[in-house]
PDB file of N, CA and C in Angstrom:
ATOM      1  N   UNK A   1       0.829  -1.192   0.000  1.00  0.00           N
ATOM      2  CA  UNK A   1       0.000   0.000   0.000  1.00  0.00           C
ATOM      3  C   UNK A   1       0.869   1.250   0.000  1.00  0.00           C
ATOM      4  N   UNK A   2       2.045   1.464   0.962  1.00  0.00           N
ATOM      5  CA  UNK A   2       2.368   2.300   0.595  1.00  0.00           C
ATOM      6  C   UNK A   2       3.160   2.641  -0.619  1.00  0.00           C
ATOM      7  N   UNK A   3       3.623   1.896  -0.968  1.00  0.00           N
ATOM      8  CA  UNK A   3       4.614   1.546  -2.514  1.00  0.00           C
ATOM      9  C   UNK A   3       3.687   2.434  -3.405  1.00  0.00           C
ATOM     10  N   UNK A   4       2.440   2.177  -3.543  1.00  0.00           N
ATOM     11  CA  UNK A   4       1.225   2.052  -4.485  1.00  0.00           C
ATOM     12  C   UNK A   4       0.739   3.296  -4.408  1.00  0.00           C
ATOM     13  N   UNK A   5       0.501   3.832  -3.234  1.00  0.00           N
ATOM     14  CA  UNK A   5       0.389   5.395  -2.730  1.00  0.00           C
ATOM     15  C   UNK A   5       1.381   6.457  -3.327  1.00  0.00           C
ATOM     16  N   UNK A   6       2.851   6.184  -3.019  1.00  0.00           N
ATOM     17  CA  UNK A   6       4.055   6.862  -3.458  1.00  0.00           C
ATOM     18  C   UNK A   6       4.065   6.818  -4.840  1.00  0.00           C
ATOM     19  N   UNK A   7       3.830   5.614  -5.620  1.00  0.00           N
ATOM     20  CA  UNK A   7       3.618   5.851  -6.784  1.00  0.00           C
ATOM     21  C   UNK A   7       2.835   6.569  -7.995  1.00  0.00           C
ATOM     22  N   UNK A   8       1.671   7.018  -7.174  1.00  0.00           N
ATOM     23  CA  UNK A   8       0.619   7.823  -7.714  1.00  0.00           C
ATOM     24  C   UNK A   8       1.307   9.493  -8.093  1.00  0.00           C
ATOM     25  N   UNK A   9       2.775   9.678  -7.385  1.00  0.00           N
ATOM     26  CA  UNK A   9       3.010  11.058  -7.820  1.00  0.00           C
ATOM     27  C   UNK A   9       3.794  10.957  -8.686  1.00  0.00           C
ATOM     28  N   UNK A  10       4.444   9.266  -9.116  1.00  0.00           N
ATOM     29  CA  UNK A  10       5.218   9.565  -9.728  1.00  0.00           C
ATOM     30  C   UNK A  10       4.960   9.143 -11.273  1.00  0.00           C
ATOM     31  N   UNK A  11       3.822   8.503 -11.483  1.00  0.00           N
ATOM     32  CA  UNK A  11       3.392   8.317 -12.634  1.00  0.00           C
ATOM     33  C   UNK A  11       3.344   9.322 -13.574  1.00  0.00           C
ATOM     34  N   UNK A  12       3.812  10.179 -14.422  1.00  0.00           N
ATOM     35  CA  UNK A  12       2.894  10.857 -15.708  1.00  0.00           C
ATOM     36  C   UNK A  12       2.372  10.729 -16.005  1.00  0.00           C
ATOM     37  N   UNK A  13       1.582  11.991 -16.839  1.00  0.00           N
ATOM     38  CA  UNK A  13       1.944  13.211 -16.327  1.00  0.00           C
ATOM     39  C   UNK A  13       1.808  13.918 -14.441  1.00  0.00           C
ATOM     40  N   UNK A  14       2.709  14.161 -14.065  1.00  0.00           N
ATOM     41  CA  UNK A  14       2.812  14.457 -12.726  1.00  0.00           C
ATOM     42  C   UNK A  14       2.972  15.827 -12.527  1.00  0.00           C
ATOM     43  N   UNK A  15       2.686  16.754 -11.988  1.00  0.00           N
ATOM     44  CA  UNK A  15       3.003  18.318 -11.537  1.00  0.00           C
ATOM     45  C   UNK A  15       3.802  18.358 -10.577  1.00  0.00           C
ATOM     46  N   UNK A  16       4.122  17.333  -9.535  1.00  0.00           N
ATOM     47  CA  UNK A  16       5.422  17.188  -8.928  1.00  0.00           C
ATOM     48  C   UNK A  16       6.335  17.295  -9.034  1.00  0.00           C
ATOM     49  N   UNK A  17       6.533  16.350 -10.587  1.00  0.00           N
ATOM     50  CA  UNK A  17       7.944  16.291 -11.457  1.00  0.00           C
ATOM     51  C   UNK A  17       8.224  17.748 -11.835  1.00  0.00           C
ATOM     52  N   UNK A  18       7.430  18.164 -12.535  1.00  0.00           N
ATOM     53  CA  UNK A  18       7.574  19.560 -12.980  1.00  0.00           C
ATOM     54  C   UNK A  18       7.959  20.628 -12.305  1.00  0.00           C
ATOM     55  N   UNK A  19       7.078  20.733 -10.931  1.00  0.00           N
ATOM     56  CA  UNK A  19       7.913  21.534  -9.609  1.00  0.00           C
ATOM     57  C   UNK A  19       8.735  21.166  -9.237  1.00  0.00           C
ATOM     58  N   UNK A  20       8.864  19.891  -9.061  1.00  0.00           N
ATOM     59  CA  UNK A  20      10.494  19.521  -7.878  1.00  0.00           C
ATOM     60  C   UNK A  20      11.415  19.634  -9.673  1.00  0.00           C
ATOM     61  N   UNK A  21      11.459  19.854 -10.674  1.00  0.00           N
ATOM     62  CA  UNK A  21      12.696  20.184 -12.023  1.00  0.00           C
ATOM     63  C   UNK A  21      12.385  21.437 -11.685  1.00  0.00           C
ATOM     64  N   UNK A  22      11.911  22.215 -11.607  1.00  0.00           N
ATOM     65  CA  UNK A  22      12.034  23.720 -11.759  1.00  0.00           C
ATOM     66  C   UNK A  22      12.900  24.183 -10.405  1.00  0.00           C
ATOM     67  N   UNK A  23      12.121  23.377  -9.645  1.00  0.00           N
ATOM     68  CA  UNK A  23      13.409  24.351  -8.412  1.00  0.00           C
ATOM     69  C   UNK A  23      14.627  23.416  -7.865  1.00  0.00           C
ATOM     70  N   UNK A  24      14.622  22.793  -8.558  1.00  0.00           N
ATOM     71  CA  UNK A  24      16.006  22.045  -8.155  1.00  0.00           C
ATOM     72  C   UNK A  24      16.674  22.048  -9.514  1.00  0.00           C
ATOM     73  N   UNK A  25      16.176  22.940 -10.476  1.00  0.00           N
ATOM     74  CA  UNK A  25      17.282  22.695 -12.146  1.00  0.00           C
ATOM     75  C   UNK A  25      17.373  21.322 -12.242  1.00  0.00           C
ATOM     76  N   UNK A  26      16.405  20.209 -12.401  1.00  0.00           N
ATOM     77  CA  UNK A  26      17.094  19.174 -12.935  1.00  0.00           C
ATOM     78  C   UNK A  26      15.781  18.988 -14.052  1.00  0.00           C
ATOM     79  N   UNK A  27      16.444  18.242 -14.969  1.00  0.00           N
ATOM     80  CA  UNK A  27      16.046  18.093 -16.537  1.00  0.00           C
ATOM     81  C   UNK A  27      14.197  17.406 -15.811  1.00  0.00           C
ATOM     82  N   UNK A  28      13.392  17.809 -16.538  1.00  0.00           N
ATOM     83  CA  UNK A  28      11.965  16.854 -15.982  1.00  0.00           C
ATOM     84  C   UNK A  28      12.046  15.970 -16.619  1.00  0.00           C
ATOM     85  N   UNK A  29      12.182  16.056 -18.496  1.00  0.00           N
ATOM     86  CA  UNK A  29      12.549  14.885 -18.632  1.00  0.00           C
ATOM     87  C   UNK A  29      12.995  13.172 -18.510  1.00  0.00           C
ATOM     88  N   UNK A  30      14.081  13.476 -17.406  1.00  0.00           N
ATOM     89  CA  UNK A  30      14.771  12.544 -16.767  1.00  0.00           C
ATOM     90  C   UNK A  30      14.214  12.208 -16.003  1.00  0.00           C
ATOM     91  N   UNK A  31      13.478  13.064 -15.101  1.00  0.00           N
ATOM     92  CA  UNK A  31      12.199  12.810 -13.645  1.00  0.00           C
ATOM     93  C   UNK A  31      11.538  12.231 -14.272  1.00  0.00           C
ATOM     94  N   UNK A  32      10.569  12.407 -15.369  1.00  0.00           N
ATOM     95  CA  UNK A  32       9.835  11.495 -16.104  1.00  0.00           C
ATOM     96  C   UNK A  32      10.250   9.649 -16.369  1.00  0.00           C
ATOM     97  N   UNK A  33      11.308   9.926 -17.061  1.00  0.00           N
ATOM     98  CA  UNK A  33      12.065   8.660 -17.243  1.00  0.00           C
ATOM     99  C   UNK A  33      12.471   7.736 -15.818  1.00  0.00           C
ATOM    100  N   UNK A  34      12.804   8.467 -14.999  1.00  0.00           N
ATOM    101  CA  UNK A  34      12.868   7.797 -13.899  1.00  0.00           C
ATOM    102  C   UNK A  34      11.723   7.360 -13.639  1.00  0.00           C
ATOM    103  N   UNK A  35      10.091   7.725 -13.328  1.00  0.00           N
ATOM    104  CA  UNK A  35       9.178   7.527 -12.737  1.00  0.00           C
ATOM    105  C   UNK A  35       8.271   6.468 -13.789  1.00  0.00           C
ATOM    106  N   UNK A  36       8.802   6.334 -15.105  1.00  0.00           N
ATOM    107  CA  UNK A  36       8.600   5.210 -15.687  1.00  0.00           C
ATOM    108  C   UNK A  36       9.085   4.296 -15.082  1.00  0.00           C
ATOM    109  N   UNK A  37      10.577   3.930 -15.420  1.00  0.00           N
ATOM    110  CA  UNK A  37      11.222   3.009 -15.003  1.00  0.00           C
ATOM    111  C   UNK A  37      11.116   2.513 -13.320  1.00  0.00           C
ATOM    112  N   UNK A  38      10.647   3.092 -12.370  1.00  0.00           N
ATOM    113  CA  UNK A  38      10.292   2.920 -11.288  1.00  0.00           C
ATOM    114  C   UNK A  38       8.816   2.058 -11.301  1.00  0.00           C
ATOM    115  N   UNK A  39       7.768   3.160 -11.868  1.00  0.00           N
ATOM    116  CA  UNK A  39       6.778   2.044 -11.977  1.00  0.00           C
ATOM    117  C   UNK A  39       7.186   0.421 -13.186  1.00  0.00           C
ATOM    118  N   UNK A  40       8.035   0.649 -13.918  1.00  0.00           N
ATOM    119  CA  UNK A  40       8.110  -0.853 -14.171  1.00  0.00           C
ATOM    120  C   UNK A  40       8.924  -2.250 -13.662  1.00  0.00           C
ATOM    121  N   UNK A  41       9.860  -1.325 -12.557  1.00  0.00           N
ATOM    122  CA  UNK A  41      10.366  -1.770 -11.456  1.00  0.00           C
ATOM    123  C   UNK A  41       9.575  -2.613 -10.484  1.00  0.00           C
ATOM    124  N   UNK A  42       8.373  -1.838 -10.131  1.00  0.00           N
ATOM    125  CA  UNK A  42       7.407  -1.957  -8.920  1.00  0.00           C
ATOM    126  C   UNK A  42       6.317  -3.630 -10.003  1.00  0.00           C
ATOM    127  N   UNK A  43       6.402  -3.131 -11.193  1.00  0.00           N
ATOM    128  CA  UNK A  43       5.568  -4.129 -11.918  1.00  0.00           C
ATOM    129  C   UNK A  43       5.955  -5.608 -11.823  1.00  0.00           C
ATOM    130  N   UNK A  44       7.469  -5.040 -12.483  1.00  0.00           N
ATOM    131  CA  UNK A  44       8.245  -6.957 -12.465  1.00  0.00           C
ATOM    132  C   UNK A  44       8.308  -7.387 -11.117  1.00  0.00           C
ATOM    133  N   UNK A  45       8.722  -6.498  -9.741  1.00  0.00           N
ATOM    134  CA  UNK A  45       8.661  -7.314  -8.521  1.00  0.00           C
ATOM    135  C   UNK A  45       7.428  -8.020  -8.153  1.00  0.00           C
ATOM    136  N   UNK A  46       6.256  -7.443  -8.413  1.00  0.00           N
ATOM    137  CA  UNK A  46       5.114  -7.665  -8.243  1.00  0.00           C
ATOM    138  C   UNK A  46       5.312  -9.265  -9.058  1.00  0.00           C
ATOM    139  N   UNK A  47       5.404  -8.988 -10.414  1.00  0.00           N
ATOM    140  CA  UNK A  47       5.072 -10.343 -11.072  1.00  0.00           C
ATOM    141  C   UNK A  47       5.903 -11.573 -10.797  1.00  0.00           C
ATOM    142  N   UNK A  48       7.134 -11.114 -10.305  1.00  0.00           N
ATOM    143  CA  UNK A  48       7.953 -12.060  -9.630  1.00  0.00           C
ATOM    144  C   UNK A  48       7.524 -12.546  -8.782  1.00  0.00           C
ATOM    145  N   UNK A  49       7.487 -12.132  -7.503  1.00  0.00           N
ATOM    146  CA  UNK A  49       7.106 -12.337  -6.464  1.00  0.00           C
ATOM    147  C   UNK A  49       5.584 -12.904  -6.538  1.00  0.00           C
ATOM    148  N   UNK A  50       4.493 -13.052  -7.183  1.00  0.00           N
ATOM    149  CA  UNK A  50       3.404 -13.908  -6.839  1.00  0.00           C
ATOM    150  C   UNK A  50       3.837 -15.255  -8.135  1.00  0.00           C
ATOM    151  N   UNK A  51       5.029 -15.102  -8.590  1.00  0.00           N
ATOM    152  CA  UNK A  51       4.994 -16.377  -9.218  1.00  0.00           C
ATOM    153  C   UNK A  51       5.838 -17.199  -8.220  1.00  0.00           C
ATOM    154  N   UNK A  52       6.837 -16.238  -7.498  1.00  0.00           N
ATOM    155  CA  UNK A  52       7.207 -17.633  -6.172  1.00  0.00           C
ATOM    156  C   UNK A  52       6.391 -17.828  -5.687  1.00  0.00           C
ATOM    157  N   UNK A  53       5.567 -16.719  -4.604  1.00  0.00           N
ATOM    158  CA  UNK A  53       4.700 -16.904  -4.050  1.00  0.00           C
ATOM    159  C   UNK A  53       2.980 -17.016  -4.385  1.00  0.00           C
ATOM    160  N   UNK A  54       2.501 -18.608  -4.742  1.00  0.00           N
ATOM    161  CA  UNK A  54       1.535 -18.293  -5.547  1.00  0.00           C
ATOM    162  C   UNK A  54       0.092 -17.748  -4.498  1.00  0.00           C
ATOM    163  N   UNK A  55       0.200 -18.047  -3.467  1.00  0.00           N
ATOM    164  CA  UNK A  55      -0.637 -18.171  -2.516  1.00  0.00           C
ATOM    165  C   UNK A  55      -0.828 -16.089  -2.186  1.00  0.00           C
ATOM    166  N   UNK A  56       0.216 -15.315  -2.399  1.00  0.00           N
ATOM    167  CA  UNK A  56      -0.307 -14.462  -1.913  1.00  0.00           C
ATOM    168  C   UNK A  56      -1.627 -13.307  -2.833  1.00  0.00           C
ATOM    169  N   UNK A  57      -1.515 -14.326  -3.491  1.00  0.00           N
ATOM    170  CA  UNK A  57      -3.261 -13.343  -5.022  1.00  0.00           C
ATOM    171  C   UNK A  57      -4.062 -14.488  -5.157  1.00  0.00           C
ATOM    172  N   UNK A  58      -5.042 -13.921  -5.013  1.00  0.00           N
ATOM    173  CA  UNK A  58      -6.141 -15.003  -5.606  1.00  0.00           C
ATOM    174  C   UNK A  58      -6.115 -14.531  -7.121  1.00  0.00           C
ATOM    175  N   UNK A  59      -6.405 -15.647  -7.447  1.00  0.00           N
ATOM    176  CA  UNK A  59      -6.725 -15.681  -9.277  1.00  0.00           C
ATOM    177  C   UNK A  59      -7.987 -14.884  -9.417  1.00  0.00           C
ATOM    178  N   UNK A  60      -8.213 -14.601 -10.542  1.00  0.00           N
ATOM    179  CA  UNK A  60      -9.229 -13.706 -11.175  1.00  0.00           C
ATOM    180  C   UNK A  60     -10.318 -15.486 -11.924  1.00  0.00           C
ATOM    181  N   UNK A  61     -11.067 -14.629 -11.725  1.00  0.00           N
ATOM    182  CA  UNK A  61     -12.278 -15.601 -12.418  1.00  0.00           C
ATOM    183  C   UNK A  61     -11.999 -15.627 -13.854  1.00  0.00           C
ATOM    184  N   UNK A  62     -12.236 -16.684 -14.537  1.00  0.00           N
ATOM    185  CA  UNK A  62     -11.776 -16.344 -16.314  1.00  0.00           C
ATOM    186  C   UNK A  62     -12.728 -16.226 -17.047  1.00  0.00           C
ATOM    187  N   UNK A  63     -12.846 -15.307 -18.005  1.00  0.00           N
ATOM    188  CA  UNK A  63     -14.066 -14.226 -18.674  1.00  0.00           C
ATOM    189  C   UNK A  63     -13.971 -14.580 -20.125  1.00  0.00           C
ATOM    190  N   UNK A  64     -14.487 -15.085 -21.308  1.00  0.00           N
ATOM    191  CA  UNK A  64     -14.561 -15.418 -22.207  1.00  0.00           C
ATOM    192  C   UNK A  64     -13.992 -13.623 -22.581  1.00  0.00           C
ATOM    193  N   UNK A  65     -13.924 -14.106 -23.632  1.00  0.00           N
ATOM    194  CA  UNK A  65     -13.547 -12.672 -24.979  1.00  0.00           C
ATOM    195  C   UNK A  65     -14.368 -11.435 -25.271  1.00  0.00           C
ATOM    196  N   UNK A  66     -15.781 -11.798 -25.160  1.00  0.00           N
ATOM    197  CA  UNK A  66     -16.950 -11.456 -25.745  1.00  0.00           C
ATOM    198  C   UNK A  66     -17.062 -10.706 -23.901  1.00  0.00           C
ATOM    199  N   UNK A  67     -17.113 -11.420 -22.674  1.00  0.00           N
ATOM    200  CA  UNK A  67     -17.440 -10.531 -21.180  1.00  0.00           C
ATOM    201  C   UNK A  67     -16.096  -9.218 -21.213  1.00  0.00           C
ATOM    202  N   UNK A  68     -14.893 -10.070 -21.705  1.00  0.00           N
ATOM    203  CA  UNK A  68     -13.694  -8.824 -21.600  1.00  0.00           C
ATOM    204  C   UNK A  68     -14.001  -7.503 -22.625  1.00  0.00           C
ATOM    205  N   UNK A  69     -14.779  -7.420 -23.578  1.00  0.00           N
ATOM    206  CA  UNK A  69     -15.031  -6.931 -24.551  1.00  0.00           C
ATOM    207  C   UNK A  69     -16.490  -5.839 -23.884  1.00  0.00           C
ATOM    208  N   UNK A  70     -17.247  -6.897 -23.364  1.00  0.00           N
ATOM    209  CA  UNK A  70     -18.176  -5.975 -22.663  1.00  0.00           C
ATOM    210  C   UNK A  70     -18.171  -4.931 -21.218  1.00  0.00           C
ATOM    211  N   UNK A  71     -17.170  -5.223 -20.863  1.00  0.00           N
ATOM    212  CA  UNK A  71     -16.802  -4.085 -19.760  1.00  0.00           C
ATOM    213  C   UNK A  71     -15.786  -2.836 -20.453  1.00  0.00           C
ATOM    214  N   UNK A  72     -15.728  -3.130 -21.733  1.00  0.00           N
ATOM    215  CA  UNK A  72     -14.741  -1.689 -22.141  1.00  0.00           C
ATOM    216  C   UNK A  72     -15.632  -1.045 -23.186  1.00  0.00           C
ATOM    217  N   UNK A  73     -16.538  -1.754 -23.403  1.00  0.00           N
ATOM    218  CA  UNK A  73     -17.551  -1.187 -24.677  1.00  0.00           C
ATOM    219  C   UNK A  73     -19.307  -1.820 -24.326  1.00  0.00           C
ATOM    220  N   UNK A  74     -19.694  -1.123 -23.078  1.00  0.00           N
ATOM    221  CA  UNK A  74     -20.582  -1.519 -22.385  1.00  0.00           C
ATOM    222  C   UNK A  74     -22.119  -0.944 -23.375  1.00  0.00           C
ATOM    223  N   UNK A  75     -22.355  -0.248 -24.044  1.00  0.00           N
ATOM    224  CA  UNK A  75     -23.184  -0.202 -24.658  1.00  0.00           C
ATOM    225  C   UNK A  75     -23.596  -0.626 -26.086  1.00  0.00           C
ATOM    226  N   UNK A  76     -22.396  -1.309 -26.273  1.00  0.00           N
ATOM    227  CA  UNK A  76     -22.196  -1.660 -28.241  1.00  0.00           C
ATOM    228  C   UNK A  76     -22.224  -3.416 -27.899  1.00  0.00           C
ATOM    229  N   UNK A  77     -22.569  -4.117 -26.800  1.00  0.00           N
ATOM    230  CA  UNK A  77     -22.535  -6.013 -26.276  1.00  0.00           C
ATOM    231  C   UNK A  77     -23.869  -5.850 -25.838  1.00  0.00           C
ATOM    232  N   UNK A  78     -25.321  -5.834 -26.557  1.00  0.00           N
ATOM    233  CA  UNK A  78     -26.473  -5.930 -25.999  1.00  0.00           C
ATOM    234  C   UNK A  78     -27.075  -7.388 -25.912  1.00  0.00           C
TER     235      UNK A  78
END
């Protein structure tokens, strides 16, 4: 949770990044790039870690094509 919390400022687009580059002169750019690579940091541990550990996620229920299709385009699957 907190990982997940901290990460919410650092995702882009962020206004954080942008203030903490302006008054510290450092490129935002790079703040950007970092806060990618951080969240894909936070991703692979994640995916690592519940493939050792299988017990700590429950599985998701499995949804044919046509249910995955209807929660992103809920009025066009009548």
């Amino acid at each position: 949770m907190a990982a997940g919390g901290s990460l919410g400022i650092l995702i882009p687009p962020s206004t954080i990044f942008i203030i903490y580059g302006i008054m510290t002169k450092q490129s935002v750019g790079k703040l950007f790039m970092a806060g990618i690579l951080l969240a894909v940091l936070f991703i692979v541990t994640i995916v690592v870690w519940t493939h050792l550990r299988p017990g700590l996620c429950v599985p998701a229920p499995k949804a044919s094509l046509r249910e995955r299709i209807a929660l992103f385009l809920p009025g066009l699957m009548k």
